[in-house]
PDB file of N, CA and C in Angstrom:
ATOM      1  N   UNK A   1       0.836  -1.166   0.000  1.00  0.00           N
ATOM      2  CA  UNK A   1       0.000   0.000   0.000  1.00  0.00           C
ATOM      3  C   UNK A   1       0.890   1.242   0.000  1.00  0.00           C
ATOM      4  N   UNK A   2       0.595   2.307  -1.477  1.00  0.00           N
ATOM      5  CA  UNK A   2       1.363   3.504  -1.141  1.00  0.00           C
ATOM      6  C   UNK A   2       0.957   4.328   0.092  1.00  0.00           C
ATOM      7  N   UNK A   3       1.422   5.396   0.074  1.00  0.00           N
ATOM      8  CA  UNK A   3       1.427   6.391   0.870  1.00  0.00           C
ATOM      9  C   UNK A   3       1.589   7.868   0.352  1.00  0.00           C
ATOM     10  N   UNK A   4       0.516   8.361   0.548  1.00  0.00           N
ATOM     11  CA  UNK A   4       0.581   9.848  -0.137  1.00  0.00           C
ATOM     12  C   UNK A   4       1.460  10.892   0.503  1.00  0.00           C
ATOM     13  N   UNK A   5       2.442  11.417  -0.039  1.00  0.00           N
ATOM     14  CA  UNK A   5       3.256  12.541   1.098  1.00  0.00           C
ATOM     15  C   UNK A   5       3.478  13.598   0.147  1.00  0.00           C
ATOM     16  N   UNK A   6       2.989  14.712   1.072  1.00  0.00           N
ATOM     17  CA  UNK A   6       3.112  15.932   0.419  1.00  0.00           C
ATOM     18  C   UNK A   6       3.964  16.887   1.160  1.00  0.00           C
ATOM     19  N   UNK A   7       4.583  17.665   0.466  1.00  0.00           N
ATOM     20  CA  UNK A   7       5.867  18.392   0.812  1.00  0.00           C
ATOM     21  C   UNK A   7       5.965  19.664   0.228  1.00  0.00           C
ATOM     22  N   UNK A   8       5.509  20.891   1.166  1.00  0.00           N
ATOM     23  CA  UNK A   8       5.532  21.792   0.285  1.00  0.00           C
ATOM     24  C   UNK A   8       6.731  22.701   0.523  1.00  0.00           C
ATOM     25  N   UNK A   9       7.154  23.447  -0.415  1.00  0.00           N
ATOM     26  CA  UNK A   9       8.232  24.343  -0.425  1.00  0.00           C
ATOM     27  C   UNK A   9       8.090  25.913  -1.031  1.00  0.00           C
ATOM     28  N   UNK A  10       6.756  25.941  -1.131  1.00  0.00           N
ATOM     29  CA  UNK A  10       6.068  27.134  -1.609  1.00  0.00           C
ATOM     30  C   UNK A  10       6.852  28.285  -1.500  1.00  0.00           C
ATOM     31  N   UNK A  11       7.326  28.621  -0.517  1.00  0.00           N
ATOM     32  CA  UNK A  11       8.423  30.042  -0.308  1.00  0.00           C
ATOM     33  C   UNK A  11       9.845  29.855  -0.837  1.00  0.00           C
ATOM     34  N   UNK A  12      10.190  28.639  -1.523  1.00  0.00           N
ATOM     35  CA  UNK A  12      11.228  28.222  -1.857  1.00  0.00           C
ATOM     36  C   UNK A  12      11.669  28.768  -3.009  1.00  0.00           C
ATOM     37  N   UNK A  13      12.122  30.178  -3.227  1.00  0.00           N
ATOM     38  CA  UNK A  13      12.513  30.377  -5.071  1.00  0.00           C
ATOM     39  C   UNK A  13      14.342  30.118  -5.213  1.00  0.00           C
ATOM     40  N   UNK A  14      14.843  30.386  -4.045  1.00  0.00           N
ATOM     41  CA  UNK A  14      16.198  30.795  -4.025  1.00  0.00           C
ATOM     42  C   UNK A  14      17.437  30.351  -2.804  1.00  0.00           C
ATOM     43  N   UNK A  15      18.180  30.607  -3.086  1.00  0.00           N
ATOM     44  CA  UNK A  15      19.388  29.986  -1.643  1.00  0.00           C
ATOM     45  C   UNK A  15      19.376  28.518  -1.527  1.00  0.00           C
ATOM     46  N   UNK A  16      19.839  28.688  -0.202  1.00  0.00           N
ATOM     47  CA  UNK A  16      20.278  27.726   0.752  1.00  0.00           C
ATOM     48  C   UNK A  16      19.009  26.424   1.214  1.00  0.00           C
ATOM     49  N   UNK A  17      18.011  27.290   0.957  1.00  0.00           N
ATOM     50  CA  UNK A  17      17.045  26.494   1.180  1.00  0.00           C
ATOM     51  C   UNK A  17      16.353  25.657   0.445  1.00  0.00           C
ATOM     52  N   UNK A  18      16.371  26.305  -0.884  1.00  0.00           N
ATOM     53  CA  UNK A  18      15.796  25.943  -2.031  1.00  0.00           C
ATOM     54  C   UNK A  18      16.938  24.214  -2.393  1.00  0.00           C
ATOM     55  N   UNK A  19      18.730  24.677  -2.285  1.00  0.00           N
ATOM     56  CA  UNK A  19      18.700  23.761  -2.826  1.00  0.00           C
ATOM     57  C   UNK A  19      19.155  22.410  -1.515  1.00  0.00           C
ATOM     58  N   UNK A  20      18.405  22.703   0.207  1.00  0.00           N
ATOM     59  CA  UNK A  20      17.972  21.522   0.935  1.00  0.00           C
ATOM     60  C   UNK A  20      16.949  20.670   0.031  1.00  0.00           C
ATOM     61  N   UNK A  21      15.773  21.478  -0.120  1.00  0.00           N
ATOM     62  CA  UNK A  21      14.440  21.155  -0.932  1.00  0.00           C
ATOM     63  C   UNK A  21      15.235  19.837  -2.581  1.00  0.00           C
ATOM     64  N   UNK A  22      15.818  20.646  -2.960  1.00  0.00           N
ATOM     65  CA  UNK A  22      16.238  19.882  -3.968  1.00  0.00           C
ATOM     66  C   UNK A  22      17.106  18.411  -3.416  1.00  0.00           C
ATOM     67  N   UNK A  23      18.066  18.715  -2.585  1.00  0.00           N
ATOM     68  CA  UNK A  23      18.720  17.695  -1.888  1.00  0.00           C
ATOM     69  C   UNK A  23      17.704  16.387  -1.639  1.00  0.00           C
ATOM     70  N   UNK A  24      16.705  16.869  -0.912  1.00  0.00           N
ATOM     71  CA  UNK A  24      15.366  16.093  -0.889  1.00  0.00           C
ATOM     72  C   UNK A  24      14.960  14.974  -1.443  1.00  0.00           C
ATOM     73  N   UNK A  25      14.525  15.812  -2.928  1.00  0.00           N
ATOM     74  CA  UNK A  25      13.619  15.582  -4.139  1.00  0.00           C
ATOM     75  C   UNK A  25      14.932  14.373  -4.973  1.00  0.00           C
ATOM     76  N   UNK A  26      16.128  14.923  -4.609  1.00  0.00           N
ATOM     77  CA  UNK A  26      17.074  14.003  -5.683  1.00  0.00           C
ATOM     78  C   UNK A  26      17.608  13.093  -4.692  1.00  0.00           C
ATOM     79  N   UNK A  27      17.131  12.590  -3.103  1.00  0.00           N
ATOM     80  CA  UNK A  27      17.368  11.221  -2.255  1.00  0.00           C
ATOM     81  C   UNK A  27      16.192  10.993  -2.937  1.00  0.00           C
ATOM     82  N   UNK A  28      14.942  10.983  -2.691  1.00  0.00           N
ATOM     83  CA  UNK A  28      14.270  10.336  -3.152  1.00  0.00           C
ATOM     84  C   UNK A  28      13.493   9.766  -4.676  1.00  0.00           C
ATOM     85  N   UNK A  29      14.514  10.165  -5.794  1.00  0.00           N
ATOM     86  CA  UNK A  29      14.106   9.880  -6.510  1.00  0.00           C
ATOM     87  C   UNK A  29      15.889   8.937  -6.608  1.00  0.00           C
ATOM     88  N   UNK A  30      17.133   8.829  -6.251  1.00  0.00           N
ATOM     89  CA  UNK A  30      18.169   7.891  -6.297  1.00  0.00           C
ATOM     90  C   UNK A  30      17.403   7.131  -5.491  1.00  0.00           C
ATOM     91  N   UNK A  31      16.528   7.091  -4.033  1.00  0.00           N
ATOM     92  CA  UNK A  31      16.343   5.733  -3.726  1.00  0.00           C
ATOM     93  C   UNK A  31      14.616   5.074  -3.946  1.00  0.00           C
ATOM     94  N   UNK A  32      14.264   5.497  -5.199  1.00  0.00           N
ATOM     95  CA  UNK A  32      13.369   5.097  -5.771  1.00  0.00           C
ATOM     96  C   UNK A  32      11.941   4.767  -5.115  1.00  0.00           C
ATOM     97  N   UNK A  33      12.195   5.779  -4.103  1.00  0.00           N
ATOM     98  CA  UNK A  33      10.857   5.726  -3.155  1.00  0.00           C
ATOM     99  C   UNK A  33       9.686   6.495  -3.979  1.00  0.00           C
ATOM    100  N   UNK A  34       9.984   7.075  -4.686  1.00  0.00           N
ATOM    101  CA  UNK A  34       8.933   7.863  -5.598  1.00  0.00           C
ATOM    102  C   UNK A  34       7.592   5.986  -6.111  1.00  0.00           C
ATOM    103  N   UNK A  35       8.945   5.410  -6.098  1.00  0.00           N
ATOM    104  CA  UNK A  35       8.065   4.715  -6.802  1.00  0.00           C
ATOM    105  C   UNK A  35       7.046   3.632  -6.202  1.00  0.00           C
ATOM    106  N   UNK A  36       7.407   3.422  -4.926  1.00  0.00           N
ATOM    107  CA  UNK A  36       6.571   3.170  -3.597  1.00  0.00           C
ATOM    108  C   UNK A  36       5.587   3.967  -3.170  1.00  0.00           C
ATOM    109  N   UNK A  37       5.775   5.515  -2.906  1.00  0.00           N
ATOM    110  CA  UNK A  37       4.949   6.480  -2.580  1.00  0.00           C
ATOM    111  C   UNK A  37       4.914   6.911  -3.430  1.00  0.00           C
ATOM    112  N   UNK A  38       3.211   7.979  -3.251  1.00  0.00           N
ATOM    113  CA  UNK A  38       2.951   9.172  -4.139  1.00  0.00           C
ATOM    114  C   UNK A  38       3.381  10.651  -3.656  1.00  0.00           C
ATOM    115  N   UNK A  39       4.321  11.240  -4.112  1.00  0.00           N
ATOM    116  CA  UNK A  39       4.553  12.547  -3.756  1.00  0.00           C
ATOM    117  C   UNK A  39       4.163  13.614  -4.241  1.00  0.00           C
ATOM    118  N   UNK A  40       3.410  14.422  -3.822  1.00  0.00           N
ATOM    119  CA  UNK A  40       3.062  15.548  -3.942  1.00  0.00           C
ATOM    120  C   UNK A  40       4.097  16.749  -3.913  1.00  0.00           C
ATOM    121  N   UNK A  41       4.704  17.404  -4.529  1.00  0.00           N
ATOM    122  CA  UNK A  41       5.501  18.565  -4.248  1.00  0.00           C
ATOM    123  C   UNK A  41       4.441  19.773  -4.540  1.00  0.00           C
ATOM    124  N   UNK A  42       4.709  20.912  -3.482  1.00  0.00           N
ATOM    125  CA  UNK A  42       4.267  21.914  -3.669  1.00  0.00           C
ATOM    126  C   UNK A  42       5.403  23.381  -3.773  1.00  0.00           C
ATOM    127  N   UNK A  43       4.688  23.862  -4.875  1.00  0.00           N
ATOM    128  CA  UNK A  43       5.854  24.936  -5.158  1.00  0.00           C
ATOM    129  C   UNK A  43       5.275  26.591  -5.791  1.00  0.00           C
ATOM    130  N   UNK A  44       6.478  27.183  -5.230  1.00  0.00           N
ATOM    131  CA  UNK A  44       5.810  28.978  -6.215  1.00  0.00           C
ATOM    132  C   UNK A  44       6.188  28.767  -7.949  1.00  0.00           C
ATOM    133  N   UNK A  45       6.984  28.049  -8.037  1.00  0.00           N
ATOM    134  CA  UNK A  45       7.416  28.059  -9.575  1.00  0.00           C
ATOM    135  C   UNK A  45       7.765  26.934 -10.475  1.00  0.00           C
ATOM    136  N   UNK A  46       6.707  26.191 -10.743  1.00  0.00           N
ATOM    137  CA  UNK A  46       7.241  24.984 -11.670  1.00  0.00           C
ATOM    138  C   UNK A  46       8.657  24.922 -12.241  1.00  0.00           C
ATOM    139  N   UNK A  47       8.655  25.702 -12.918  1.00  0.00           N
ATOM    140  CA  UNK A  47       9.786  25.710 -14.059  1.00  0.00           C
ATOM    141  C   UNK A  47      11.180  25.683 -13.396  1.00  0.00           C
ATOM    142  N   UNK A  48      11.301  25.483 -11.887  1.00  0.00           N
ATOM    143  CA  UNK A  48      12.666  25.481 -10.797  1.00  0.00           C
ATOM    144  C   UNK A  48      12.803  24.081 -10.696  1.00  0.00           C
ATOM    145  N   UNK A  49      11.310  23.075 -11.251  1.00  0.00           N
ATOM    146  CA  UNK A  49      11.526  21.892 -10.597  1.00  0.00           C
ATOM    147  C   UNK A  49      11.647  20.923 -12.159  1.00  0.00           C
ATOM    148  N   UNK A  50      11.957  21.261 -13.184  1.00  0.00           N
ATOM    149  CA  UNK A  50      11.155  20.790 -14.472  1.00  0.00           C
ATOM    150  C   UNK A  50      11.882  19.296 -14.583  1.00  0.00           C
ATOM    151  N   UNK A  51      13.344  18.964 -13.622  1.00  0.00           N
ATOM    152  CA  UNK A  51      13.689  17.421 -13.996  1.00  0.00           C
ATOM    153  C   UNK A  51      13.429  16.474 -12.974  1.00  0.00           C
ATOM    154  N   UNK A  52      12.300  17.215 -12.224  1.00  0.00           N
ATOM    155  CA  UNK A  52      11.129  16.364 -11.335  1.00  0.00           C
ATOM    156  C   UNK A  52      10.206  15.992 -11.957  1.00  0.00           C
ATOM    157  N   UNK A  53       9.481  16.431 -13.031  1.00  0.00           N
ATOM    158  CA  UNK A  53       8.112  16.716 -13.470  1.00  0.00           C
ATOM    159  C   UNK A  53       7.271  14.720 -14.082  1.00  0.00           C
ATOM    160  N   UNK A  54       8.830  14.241 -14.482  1.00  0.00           N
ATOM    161  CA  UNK A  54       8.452  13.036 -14.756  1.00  0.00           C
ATOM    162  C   UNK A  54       8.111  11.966 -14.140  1.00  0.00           C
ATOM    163  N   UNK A  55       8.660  11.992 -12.488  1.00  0.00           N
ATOM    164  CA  UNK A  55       8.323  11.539 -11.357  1.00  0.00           C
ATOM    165  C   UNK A  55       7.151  11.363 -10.122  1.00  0.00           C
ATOM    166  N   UNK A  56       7.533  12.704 -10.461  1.00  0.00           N
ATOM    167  CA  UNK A  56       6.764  13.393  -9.122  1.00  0.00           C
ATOM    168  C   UNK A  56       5.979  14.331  -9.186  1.00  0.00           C
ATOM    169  N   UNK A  57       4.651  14.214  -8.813  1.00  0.00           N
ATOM    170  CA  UNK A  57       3.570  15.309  -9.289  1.00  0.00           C
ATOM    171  C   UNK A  57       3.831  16.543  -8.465  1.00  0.00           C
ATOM    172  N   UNK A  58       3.412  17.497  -9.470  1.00  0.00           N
ATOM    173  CA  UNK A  58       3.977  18.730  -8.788  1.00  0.00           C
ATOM    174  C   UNK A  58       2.928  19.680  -9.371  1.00  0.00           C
ATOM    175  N   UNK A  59       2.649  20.595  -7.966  1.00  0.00           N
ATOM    176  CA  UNK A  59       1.298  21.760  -8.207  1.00  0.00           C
ATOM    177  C   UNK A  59       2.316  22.641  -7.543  1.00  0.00           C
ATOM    178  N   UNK A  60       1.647  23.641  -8.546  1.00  0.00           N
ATOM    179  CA  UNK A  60       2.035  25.244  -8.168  1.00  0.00           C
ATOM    180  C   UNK A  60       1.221  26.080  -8.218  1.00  0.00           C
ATOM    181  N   UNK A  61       1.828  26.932  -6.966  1.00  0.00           N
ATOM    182  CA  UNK A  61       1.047  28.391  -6.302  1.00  0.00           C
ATOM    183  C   UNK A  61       1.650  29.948  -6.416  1.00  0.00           C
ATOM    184  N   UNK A  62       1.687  30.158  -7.577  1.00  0.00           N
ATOM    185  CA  UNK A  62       2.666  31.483  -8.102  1.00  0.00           C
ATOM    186  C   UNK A  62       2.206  32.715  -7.080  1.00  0.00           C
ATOM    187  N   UNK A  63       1.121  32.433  -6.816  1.00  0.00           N
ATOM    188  CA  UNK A  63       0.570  33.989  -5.686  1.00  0.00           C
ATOM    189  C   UNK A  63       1.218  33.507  -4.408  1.00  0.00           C
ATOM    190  N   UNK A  64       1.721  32.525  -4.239  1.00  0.00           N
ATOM    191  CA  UNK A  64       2.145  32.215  -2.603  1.00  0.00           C
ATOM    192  C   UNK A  64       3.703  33.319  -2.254  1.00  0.00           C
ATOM    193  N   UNK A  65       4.747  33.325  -2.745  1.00  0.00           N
ATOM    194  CA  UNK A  65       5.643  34.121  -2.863  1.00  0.00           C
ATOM    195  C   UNK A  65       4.949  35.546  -3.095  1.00  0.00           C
ATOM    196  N   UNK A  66       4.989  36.093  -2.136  1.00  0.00           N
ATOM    197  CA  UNK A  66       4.896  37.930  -2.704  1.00  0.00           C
ATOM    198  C   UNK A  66       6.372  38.842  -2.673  1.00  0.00           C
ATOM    199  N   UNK A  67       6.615  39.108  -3.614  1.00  0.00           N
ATOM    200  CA  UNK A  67       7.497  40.329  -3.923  1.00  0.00           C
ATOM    201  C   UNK A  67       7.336  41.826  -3.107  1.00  0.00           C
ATOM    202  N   UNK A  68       7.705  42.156  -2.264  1.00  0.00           N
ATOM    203  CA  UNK A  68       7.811  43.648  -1.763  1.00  0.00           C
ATOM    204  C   UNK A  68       6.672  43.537  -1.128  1.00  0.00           C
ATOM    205  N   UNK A  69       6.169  44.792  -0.652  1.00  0.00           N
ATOM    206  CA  UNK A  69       5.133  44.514   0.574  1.00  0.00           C
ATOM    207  C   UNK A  69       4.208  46.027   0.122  1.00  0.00           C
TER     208      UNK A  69
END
C-alpha cells in the first residue's frame, strides 16, 4: 500500500534552502521511493523543478511568494 506525502516548499525560489528542498527531491528519486509512494511537491514556480516533473507530481502556487510589501 502507497502512501501519499506531500511536501511543500512554496516560499522556496532561491538559496540555501531551495537547494535543501532539492537535496530532498534528488534522495528520493536515487532511492526510488517515488516509486513506492505518491509525492506531492508543492511549489511557487514549476519551471525550478522541471527534472522532477516526470516523477513526481507537482502543483504550483505562483501567488504564494509575494514580492515587496
Amino acid at each position: 500500500m502507497s502512501k501519499k506525502i506531500v511536501v511543500s516548499g512554496i516560499n522556496l525560489v532561491d538559496g540555501g534552502t531551495l537547494s535543501v528542498y532539492y537535496d530532498f527531491l534528488d534522495s528520493v528519486i536515487e532511492s526510488e521511493n517515488y516509486k513506492r509512494n505518491d509525492y506531492i511537491i508543492l511549489v511557487s514556480q514549476k519551471e525550478l523543478f522541471k527534472k522532477y516533473r516526470d516523477k513526481l507530481k507537482i502543483i504550483e502556487f505562483p501567488k504564494s511568494k509575494k514580492v515587496g510589501y
